[in-house]
N, C-alpha and C. Protein backbone atom coordinates (compact mmCIF):
# COMPACT_ATOMS: atom_id res chain seq x y z
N UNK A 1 14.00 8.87 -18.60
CA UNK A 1 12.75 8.52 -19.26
C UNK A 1 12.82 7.07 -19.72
N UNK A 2 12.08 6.33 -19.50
CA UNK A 2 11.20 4.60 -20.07
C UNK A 2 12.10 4.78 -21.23
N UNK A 3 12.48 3.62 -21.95
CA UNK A 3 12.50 3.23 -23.16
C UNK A 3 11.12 3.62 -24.09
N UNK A 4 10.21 3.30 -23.41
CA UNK A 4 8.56 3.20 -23.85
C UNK A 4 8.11 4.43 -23.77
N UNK A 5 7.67 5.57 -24.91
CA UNK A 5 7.42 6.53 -24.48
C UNK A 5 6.29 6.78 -23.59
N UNK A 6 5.24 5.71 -23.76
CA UNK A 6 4.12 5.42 -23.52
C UNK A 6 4.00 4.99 -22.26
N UNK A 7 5.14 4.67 -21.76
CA UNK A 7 5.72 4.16 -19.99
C UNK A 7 4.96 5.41 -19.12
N UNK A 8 5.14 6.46 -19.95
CA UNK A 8 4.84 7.70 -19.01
C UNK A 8 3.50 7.57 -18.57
N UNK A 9 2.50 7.26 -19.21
CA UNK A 9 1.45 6.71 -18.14
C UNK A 9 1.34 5.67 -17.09
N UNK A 10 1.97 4.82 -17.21
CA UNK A 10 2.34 3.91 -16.39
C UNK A 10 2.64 4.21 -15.18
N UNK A 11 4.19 5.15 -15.45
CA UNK A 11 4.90 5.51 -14.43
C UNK A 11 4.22 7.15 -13.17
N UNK A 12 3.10 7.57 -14.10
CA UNK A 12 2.39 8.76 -13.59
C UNK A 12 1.24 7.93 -13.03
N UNK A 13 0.33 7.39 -13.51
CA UNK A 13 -0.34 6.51 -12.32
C UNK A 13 0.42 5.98 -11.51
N UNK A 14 1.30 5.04 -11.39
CA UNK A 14 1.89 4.63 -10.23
C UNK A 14 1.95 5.48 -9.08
N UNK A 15 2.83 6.29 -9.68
CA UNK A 15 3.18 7.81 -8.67
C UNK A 15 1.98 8.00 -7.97
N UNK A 16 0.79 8.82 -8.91
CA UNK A 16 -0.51 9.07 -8.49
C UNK A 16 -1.15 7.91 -7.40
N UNK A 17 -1.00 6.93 -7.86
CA UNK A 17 -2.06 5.96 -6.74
C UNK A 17 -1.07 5.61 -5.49
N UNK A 18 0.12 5.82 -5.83
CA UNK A 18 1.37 5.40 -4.34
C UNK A 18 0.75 6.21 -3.78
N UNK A 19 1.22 7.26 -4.12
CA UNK A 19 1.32 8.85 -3.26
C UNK A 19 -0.31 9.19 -2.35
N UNK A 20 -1.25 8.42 -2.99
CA UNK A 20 -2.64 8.37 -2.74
C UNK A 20 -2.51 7.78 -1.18
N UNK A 21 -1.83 6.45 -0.83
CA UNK A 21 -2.13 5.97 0.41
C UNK A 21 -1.12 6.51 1.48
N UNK A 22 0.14 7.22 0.98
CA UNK A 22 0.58 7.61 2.16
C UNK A 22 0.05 8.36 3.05
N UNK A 23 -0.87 9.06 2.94
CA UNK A 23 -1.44 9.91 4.14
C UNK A 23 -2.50 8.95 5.02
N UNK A 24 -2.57 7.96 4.38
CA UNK A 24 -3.12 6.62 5.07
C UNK A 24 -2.41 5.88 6.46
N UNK A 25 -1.51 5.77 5.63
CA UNK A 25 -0.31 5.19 6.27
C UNK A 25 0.17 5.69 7.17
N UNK A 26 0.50 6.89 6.86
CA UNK A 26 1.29 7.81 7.68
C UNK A 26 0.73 8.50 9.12
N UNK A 27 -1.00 8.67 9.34
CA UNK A 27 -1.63 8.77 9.95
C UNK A 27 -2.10 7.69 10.86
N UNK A 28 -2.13 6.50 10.32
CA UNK A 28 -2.06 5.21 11.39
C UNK A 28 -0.64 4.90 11.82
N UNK A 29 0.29 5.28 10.98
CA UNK A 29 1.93 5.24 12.09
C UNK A 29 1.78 6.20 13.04
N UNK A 30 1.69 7.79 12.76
CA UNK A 30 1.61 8.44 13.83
C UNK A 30 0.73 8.55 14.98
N UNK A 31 -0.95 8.30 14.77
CA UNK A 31 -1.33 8.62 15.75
C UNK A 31 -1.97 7.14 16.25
N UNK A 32 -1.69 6.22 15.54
CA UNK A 32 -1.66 4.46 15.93
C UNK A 32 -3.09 4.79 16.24
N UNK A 33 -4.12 5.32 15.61
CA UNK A 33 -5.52 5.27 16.20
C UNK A 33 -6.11 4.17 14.54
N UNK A 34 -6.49 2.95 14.80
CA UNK A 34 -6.79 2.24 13.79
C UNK A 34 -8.20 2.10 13.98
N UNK A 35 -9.10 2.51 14.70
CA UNK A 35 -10.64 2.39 14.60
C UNK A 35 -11.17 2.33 13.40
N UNK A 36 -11.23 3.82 12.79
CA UNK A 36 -11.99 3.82 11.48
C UNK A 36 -11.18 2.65 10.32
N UNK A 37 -10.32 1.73 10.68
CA UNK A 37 -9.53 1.04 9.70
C UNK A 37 -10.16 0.09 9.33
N UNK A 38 -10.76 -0.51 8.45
CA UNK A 38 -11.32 -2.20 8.34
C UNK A 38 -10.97 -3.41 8.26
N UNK A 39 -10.53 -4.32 8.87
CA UNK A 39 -9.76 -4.60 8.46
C UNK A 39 -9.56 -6.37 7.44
N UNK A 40 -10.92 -6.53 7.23
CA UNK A 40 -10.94 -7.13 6.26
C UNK A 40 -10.40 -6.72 5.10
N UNK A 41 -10.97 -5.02 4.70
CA UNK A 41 -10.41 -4.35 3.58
C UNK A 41 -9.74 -4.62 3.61
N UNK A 42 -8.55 -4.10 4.77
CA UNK A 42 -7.18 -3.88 4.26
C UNK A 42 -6.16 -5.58 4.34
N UNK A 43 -7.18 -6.66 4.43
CA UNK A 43 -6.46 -7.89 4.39
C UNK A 43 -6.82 -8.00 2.75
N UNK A 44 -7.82 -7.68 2.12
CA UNK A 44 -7.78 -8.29 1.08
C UNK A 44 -7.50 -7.18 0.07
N UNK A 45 -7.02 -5.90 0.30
CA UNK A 45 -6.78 -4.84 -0.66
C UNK A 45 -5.03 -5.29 -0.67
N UNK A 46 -4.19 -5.76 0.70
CA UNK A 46 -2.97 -6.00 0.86
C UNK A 46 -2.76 -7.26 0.03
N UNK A 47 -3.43 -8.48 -0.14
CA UNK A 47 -3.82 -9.40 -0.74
C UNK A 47 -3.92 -9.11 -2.34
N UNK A 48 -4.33 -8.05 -2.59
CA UNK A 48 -4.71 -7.71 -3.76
C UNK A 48 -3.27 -7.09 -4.61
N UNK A 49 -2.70 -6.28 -3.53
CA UNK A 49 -1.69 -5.54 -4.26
C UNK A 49 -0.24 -6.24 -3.91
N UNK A 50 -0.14 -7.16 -3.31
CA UNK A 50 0.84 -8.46 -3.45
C UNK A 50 0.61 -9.28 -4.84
N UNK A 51 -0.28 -9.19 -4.97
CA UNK A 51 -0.39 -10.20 -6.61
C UNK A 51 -0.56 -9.19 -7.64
N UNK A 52 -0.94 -8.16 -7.55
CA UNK A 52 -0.42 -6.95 -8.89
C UNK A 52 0.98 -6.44 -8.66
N UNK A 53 1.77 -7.00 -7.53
CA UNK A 53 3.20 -6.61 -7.79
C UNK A 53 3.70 -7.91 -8.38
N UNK A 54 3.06 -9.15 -8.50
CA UNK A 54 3.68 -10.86 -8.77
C UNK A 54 3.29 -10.56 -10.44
N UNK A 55 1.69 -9.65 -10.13
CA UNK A 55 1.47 -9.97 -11.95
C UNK A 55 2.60 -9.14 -12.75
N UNK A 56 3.04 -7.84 -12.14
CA UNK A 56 3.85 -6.92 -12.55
C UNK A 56 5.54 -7.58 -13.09
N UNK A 57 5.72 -8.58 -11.58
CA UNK A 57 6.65 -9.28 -12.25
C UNK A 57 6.55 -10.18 -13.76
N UNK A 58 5.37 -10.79 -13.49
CA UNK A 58 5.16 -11.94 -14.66
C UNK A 58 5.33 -11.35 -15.98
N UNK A 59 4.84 -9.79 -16.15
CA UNK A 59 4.56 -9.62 -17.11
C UNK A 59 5.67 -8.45 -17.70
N UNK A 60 6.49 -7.82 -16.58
CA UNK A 60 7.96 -7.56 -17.14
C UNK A 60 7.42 -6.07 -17.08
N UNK A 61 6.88 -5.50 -16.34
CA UNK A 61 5.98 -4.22 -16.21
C UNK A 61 6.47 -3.05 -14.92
N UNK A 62 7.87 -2.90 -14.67
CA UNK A 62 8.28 -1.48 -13.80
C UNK A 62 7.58 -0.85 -13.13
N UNK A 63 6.58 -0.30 -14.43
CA UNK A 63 5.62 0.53 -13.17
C UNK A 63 4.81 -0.32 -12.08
N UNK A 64 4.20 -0.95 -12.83
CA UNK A 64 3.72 -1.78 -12.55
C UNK A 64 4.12 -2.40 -10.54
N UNK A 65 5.80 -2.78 -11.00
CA UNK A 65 6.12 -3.81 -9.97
C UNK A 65 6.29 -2.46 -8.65
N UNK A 66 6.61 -1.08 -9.52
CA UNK A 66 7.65 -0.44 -8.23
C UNK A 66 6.07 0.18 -7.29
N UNK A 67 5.25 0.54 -8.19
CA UNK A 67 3.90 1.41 -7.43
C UNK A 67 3.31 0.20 -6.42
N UNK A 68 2.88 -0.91 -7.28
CA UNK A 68 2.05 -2.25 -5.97
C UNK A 68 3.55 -2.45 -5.05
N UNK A 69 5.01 -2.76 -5.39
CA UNK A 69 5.69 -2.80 -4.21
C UNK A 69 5.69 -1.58 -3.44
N UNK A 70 5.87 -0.52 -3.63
CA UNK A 70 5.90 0.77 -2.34
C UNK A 70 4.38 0.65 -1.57
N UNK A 71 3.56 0.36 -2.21
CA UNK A 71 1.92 -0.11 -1.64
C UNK A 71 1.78 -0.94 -0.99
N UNK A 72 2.45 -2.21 -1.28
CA UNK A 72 2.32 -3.43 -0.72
C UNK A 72 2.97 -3.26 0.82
N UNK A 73 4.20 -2.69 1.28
CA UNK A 73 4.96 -2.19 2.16
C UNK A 73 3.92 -1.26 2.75
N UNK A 74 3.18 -0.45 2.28
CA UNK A 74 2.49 0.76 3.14
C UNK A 74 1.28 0.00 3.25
N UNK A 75 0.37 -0.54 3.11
CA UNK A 75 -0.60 -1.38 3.31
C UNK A 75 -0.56 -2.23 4.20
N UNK A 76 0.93 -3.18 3.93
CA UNK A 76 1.44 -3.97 5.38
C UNK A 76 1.57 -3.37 6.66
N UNK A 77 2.02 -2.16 6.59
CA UNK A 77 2.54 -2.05 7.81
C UNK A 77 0.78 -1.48 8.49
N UNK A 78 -0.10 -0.43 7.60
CA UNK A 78 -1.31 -0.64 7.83
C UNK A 78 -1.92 -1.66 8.60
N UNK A 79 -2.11 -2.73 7.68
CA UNK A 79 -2.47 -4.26 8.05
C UNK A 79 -1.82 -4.39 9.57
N UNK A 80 -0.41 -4.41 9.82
CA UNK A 80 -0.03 -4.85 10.69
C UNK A 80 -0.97 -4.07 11.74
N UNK A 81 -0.50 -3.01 11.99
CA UNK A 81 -0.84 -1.83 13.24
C UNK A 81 -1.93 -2.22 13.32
N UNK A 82 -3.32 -2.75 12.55
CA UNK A 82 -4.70 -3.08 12.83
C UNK A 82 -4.50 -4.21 13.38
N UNK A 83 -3.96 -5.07 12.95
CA UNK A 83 -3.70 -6.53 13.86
C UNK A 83 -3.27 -6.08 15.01
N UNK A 84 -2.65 -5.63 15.50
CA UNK A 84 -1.55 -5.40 16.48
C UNK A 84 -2.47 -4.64 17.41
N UNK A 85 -3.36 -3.66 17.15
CA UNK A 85 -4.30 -2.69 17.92
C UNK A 85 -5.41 -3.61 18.30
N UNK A 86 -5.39 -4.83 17.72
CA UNK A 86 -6.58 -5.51 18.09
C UNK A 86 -6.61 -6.64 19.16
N UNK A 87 -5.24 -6.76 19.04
CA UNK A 87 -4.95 -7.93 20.08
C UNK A 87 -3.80 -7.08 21.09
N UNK A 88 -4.68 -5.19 21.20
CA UNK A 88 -4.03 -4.97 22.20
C UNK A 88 -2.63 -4.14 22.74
N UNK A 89 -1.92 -4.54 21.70
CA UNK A 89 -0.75 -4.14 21.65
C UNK A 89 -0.26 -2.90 21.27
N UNK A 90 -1.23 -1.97 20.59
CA UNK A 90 -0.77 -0.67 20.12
C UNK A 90 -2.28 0.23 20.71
N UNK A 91 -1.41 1.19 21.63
CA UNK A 91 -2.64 1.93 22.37
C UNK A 91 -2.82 3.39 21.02
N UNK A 92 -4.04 3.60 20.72
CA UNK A 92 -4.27 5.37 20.53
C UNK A 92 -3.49 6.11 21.27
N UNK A 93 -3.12 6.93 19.87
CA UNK A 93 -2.47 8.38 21.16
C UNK A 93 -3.60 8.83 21.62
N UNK A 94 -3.51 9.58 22.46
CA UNK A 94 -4.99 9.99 22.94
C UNK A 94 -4.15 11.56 23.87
């Protein structure tokens, strides 16, 4: 348990919103079908949660850094596979 008893929200959202995109993730690794993906969204949501893991650092915040880093990693690789499907390189399973 946190030093902070109060961490426990912190550390239960984190959990909650990680755990939220893996079936995201995990469904564009497996079936590499990125159509419905956007991918502006996911340039500027990846964008977004790279600098709430920098603010997380700045501000000395755990939950904070570990939930936007496991996100930031599952978002990327997101991001990537849409790049990558677009210029071709990653077919749909089909």
């Amino acid at each position: 348990m946190p030093a902070d008893p109060n961490a426990f929200i912190g550390y239960t959202a984190a959990a909650f919103t990680t755990a939220a995109f893996v079936p995201q993730a995990w469904k564009s690794w497996s079936t590499r079908d990125l159509s419905g993906v956007s991918l502006p969204m996911y340039a500027l949501f990846t964008l977004g949660v790279g600098m709430w893991c920098a603010y997380g650092f700045v501000i000395g915040s755990l939950p904070v850094v570990l939930a936007n880093g496991v996100t930031l990693v599952l978002a990327s690789l997101v991001l990537g596979l849409k790049l990558a499907s677009l210029r071709g390189r990653v077919n749909p399973a089909g």
